[in-house]
PDB file of N, CA and C in Angstrom:
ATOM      1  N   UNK A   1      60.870 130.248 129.473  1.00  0.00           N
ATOM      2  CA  UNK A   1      61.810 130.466 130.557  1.00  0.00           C
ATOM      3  C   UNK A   1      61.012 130.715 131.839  1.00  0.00           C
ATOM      4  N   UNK A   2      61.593 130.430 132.569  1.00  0.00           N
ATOM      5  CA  UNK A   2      60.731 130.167 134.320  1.00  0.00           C
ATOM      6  C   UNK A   2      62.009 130.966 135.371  1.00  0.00           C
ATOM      7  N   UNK A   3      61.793 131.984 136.126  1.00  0.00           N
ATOM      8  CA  UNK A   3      62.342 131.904 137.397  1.00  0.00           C
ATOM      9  C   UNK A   3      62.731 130.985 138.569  1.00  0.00           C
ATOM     10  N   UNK A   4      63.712 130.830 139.090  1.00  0.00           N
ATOM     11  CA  UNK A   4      64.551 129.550 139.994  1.00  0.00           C
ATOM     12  C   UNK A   4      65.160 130.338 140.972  1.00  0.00           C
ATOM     13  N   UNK A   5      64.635 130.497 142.432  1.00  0.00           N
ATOM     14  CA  UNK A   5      65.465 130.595 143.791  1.00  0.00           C
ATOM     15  C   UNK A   5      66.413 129.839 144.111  1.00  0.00           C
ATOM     16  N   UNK A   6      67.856 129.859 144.038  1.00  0.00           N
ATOM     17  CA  UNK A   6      69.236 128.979 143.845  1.00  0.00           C
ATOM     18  C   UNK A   6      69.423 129.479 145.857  1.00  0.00           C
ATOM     19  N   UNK A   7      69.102 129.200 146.376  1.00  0.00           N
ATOM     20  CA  UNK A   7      69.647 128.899 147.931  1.00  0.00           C
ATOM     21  C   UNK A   7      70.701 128.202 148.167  1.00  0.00           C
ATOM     22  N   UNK A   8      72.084 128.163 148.750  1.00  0.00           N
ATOM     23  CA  UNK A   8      72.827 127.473 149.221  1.00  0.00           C
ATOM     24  C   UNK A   8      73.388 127.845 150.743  1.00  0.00           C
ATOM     25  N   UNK A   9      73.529 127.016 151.133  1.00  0.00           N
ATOM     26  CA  UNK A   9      74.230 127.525 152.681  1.00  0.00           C
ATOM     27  C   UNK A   9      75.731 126.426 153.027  1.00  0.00           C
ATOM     28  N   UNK A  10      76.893 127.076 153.640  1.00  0.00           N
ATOM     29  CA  UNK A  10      78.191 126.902 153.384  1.00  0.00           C
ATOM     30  C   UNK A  10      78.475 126.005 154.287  1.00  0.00           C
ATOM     31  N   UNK A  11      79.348 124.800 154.222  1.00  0.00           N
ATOM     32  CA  UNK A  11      79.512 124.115 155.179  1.00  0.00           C
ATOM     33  C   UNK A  11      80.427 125.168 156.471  1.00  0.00           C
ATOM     34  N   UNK A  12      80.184 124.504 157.519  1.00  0.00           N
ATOM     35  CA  UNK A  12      81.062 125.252 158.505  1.00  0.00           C
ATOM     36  C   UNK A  12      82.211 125.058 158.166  1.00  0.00           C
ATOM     37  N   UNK A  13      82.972 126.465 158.912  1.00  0.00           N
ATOM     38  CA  UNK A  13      84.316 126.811 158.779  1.00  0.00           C
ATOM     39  C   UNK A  13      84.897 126.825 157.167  1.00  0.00           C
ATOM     40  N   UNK A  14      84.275 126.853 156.652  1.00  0.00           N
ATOM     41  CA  UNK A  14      84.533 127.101 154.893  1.00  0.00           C
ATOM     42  C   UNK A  14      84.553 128.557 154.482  1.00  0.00           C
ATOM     43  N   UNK A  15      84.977 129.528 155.350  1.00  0.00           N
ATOM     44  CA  UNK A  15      85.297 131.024 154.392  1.00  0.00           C
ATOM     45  C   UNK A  15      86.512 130.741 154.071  1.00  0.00           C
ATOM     46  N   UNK A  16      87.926 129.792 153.927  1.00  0.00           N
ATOM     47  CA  UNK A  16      88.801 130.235 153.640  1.00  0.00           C
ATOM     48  C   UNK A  16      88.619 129.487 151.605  1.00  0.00           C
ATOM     49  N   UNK A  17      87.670 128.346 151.803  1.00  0.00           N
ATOM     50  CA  UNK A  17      87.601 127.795 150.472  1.00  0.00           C
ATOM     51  C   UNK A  17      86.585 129.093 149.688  1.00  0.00           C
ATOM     52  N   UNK A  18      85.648 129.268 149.968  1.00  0.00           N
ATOM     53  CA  UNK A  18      85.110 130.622 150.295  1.00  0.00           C
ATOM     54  C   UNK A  18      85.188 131.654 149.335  1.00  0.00           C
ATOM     55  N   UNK A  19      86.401 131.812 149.983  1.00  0.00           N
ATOM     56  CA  UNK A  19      87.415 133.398 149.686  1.00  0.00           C
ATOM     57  C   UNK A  19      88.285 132.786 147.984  1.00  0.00           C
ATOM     58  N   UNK A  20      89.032 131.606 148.258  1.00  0.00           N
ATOM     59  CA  UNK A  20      89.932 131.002 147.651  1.00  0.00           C
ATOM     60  C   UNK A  20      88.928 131.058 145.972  1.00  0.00           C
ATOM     61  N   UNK A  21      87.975 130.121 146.008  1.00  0.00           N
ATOM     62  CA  UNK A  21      87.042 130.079 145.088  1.00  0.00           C
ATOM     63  C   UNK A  21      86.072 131.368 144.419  1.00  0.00           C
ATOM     64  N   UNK A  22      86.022 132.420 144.609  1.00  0.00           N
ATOM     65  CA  UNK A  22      85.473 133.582 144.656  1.00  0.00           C
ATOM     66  C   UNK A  22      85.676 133.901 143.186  1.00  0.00           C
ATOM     67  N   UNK A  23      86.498 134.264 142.859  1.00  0.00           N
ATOM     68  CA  UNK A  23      86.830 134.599 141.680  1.00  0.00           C
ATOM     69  C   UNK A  23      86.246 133.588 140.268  1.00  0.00           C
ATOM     70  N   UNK A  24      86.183 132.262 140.164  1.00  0.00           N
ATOM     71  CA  UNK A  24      85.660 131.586 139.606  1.00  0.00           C
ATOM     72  C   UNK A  24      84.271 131.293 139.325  1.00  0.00           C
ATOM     73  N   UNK A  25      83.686 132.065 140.758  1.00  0.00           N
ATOM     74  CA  UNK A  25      82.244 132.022 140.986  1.00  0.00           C
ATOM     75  C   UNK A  25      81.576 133.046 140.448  1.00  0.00           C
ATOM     76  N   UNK A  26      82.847 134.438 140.640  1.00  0.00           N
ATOM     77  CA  UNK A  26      81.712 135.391 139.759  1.00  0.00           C
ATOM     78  C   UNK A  26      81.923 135.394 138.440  1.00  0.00           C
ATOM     79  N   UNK A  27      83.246 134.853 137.949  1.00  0.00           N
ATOM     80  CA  UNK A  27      83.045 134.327 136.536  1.00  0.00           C
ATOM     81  C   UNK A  27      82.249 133.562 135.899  1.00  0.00           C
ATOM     82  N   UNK A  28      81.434 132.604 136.970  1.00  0.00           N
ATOM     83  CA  UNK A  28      80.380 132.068 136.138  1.00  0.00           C
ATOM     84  C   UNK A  28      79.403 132.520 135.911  1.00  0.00           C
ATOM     85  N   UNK A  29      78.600 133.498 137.500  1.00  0.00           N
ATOM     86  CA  UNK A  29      77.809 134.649 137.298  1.00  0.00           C
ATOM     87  C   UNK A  29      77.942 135.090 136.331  1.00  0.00           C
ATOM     88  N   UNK A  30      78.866 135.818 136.297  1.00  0.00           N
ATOM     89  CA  UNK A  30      79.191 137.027 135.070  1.00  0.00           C
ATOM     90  C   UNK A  30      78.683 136.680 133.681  1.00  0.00           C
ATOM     91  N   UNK A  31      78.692 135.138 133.243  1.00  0.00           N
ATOM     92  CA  UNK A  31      78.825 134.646 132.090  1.00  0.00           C
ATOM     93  C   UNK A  31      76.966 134.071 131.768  1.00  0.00           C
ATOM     94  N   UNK A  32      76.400 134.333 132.835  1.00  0.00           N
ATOM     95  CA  UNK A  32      74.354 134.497 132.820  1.00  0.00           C
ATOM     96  C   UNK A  32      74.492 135.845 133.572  1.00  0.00           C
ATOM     97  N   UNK A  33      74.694 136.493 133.089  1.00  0.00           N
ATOM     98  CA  UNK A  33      74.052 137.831 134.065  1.00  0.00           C
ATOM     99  C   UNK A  33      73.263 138.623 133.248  1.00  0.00           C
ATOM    100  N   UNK A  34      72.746 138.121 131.798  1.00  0.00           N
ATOM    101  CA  UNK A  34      71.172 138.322 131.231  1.00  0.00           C
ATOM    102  C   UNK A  34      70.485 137.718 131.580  1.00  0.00           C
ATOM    103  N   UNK A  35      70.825 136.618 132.500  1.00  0.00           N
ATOM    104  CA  UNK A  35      69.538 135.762 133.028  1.00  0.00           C
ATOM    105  C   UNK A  35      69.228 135.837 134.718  1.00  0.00           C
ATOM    106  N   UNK A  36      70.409 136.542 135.142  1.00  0.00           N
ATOM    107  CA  UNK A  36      70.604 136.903 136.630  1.00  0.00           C
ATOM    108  C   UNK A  36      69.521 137.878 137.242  1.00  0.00           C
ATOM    109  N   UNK A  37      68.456 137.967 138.049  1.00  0.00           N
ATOM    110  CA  UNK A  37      67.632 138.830 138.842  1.00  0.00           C
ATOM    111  C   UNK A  37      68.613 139.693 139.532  1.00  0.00           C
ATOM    112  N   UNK A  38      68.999 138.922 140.205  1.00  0.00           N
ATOM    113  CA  UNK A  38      69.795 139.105 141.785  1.00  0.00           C
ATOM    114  C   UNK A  38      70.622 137.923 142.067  1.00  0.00           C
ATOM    115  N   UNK A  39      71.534 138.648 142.714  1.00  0.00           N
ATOM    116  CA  UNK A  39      72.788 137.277 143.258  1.00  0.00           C
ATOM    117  C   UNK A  39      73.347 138.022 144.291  1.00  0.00           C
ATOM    118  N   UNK A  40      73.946 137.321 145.028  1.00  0.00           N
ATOM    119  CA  UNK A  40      74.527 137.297 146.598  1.00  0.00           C
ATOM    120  C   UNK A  40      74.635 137.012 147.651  1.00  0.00           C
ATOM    121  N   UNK A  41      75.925 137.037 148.470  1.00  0.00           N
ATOM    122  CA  UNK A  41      75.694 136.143 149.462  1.00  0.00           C
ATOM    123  C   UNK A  41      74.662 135.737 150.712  1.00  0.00           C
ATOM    124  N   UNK A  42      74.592 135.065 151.313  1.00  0.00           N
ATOM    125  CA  UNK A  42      73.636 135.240 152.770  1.00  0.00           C
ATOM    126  C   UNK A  42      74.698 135.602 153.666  1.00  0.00           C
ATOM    127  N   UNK A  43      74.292 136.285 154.808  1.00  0.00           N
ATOM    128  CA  UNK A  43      75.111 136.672 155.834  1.00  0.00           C
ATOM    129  C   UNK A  43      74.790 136.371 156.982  1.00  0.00           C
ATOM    130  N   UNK A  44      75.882 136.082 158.041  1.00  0.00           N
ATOM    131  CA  UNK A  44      75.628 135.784 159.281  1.00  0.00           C
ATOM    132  C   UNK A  44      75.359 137.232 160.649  1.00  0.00           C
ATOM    133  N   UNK A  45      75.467 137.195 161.627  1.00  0.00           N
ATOM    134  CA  UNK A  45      74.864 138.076 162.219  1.00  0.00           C
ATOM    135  C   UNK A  45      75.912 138.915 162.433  1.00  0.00           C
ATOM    136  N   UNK A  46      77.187 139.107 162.583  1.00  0.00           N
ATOM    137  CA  UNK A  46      78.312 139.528 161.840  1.00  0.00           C
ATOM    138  C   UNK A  46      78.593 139.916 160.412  1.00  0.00           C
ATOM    139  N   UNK A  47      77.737 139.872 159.418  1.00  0.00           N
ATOM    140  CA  UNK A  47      78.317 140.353 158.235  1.00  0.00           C
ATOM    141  C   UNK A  47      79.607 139.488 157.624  1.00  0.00           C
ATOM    142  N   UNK A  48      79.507 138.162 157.889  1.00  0.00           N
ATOM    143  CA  UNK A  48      80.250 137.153 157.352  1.00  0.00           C
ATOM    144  C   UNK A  48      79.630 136.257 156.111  1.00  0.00           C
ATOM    145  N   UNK A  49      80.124 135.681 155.331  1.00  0.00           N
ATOM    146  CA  UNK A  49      79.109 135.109 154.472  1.00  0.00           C
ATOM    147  C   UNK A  49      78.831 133.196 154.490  1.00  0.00           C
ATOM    148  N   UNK A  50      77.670 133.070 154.536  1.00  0.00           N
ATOM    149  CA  UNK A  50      77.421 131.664 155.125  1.00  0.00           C
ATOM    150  C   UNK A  50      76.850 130.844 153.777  1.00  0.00           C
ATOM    151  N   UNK A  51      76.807 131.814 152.378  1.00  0.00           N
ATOM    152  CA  UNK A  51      75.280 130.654 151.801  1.00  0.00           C
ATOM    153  C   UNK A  51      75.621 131.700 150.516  1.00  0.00           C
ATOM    154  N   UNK A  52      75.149 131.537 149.527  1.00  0.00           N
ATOM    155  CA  UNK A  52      74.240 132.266 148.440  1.00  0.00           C
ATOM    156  C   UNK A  52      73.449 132.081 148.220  1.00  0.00           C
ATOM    157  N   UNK A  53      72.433 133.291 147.827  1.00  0.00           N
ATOM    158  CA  UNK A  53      71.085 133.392 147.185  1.00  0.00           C
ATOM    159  C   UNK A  53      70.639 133.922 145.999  1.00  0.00           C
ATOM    160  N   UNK A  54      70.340 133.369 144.952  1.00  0.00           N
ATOM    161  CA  UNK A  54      70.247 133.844 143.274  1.00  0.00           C
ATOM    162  C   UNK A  54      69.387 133.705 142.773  1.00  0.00           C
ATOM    163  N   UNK A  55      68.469 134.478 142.123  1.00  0.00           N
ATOM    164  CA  UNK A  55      67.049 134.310 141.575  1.00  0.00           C
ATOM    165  C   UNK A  55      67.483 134.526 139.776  1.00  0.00           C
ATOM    166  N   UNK A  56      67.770 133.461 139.136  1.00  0.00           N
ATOM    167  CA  UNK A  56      67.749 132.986 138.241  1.00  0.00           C
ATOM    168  C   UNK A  56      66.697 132.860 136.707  1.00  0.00           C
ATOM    169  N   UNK A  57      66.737 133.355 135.861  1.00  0.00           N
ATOM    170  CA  UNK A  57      65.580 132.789 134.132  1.00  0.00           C
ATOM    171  C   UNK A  57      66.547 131.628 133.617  1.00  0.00           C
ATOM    172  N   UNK A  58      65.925 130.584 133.691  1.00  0.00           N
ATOM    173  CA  UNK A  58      66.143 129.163 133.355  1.00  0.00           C
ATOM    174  C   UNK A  58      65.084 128.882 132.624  1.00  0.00           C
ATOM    175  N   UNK A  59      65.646 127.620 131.306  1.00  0.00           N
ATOM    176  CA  UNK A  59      64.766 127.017 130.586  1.00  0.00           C
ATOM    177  C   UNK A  59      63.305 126.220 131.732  1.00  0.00           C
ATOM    178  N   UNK A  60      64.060 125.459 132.740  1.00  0.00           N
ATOM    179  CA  UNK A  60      63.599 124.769 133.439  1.00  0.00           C
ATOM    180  C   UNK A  60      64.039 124.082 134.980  1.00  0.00           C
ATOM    181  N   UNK A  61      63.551 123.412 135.884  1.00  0.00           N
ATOM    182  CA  UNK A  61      64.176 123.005 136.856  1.00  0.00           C
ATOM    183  C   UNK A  61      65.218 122.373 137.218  1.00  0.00           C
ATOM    184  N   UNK A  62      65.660 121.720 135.463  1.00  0.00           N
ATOM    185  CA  UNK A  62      66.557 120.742 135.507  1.00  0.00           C
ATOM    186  C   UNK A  62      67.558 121.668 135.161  1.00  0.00           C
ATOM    187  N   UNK A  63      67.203 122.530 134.521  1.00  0.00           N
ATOM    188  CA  UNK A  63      68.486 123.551 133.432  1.00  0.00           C
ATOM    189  C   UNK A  63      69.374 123.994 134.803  1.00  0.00           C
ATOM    190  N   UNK A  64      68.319 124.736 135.819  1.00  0.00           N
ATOM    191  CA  UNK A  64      68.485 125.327 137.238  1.00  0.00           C
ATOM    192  C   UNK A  64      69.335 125.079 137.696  1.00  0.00           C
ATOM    193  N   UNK A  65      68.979 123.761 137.942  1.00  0.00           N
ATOM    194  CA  UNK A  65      69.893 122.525 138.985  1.00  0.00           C
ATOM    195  C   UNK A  65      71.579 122.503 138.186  1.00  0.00           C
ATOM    196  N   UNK A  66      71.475 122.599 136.832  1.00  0.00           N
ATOM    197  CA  UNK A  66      72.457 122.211 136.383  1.00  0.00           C
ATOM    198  C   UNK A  66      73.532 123.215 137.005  1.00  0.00           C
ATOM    199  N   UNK A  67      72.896 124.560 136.676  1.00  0.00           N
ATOM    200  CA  UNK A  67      73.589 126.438 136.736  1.00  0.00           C
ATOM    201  C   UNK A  67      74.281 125.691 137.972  1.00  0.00           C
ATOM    202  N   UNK A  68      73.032 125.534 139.096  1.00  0.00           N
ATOM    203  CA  UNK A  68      73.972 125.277 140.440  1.00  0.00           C
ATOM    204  C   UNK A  68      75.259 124.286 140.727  1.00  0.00           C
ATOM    205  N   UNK A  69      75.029 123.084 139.780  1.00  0.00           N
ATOM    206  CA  UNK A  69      76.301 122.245 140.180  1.00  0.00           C
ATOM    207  C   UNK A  69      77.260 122.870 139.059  1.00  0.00           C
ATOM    208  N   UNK A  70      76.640 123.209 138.469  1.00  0.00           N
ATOM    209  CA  UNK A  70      78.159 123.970 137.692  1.00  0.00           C
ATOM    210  C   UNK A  70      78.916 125.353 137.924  1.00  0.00           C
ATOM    211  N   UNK A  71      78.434 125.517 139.326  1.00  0.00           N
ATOM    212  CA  UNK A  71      78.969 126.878 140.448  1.00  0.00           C
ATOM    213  C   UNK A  71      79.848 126.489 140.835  1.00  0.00           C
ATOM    214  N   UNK A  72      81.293 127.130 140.680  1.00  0.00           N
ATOM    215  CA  UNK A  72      82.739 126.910 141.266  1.00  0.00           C
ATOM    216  C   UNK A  72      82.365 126.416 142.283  1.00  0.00           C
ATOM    217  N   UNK A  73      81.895 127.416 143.005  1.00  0.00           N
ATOM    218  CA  UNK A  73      81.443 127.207 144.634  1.00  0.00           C
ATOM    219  C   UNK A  73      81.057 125.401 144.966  1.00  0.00           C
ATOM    220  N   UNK A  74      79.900 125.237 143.989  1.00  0.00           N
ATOM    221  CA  UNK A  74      79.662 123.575 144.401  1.00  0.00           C
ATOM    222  C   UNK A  74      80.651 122.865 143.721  1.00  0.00           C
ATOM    223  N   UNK A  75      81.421 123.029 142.926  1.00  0.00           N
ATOM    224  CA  UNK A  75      82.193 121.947 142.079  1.00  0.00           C
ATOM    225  C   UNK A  75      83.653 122.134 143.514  1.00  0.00           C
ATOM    226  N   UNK A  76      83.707 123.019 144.108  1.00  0.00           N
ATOM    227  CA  UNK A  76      84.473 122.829 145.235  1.00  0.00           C
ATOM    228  C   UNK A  76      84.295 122.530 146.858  1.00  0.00           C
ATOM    229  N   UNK A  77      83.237 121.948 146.824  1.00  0.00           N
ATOM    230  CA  UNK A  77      82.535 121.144 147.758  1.00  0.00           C
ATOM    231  C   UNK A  77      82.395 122.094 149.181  1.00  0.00           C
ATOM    232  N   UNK A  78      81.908 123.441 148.446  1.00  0.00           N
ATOM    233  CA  UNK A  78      81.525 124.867 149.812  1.00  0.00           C
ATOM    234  C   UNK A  78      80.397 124.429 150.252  1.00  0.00           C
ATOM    235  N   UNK A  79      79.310 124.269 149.613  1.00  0.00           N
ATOM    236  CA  UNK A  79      78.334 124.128 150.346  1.00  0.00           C
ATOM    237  C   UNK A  79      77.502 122.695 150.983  1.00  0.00           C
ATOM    238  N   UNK A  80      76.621 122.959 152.074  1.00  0.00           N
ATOM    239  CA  UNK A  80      76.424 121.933 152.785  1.00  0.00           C
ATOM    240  C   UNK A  80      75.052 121.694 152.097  1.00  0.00           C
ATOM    241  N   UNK A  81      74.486 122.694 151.624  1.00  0.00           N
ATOM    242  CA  UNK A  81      72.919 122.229 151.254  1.00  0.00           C
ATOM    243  C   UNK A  81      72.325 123.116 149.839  1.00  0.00           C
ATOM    244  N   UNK A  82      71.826 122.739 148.904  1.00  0.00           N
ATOM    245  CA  UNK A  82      71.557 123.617 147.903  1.00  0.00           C
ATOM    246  C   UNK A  82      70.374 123.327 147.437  1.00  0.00           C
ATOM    247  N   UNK A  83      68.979 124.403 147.392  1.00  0.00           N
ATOM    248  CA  UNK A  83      67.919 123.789 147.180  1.00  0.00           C
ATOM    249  C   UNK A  83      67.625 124.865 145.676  1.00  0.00           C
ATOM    250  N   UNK A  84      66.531 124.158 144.993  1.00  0.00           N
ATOM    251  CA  UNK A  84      66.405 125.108 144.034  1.00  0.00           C
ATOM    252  C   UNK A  84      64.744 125.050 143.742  1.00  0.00           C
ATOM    253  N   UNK A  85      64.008 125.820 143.863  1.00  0.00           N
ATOM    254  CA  UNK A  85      63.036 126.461 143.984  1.00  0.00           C
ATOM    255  C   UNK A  85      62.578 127.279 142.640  1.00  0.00           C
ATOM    256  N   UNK A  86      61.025 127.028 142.349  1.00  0.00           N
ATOM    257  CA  UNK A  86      60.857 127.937 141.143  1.00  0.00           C
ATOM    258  C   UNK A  86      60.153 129.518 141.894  1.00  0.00           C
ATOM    259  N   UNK A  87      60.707 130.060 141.311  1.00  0.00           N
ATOM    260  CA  UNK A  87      59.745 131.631 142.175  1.00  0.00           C
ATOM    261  C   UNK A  87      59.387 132.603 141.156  1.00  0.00           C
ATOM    262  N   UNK A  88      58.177 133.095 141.546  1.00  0.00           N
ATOM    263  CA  UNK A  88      57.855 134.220 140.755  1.00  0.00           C
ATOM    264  C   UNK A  88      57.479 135.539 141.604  1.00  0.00           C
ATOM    265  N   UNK A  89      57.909 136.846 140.445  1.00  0.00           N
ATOM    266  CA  UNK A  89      58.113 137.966 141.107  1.00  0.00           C
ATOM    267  C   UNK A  89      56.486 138.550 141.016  1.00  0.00           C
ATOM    268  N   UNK A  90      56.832 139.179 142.187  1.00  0.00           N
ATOM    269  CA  UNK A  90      55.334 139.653 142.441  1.00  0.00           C
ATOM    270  C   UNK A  90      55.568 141.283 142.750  1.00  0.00           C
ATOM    271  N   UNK A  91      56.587 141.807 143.115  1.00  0.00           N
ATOM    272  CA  UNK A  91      57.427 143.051 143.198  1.00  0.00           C
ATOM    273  C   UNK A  91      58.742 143.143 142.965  1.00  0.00           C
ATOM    274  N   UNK A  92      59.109 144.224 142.550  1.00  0.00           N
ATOM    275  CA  UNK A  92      58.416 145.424 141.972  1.00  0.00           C
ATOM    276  C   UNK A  92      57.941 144.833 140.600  1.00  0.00           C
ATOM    277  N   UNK A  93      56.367 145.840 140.150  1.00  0.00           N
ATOM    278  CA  UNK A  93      55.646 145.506 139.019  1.00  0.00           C
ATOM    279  C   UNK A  93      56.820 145.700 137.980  1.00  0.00           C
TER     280      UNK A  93
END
């Protein structure tokens, strides 16, 4: 198993799909959250939410990629960009 930085950022004017989709999203969370680091949104300079950010234990890059298109959020066409990144923790030991 490998660590995966799940970045997404929201198309404009999309908090109302957003909001609408929310519930489905943390149900999928919910359903890896032995494999979950951290999850949550990105915020704008207002305290609005623009993106998510999730540091992920995945088999692999492809497994990764999958978690992400199988996010309510992307299967409902919120976000504008989704990159996925392998990362490793360096803090806390």
């Amino acid at each position: 198993m490998a660590l995966f930085a799940i970045h997404c950022i929201d198309k404009p004017a999309s908090g109302d799909l957003r909001t609408a989709t929310r519930p489905a999203h943390l149900e999928h969370l919910d359903r890896a959250r032995d494999r979950i680091l951290v999850a949550g949104p990105l915020l704008d300079e207002e305290g609005k939410p623009i993106g998510s950010l999730l540091i992920i234990d995945c088999e692999d890059r492809k497994a990764a990629i999958q978690y992400a298109a199988d996010d309510p959020y992307a299967l409902a066409g919120l976000f504008a960009s989704v990159a996925v990144t392998a990362w490793r923790q360096v803090l806390p030991k």
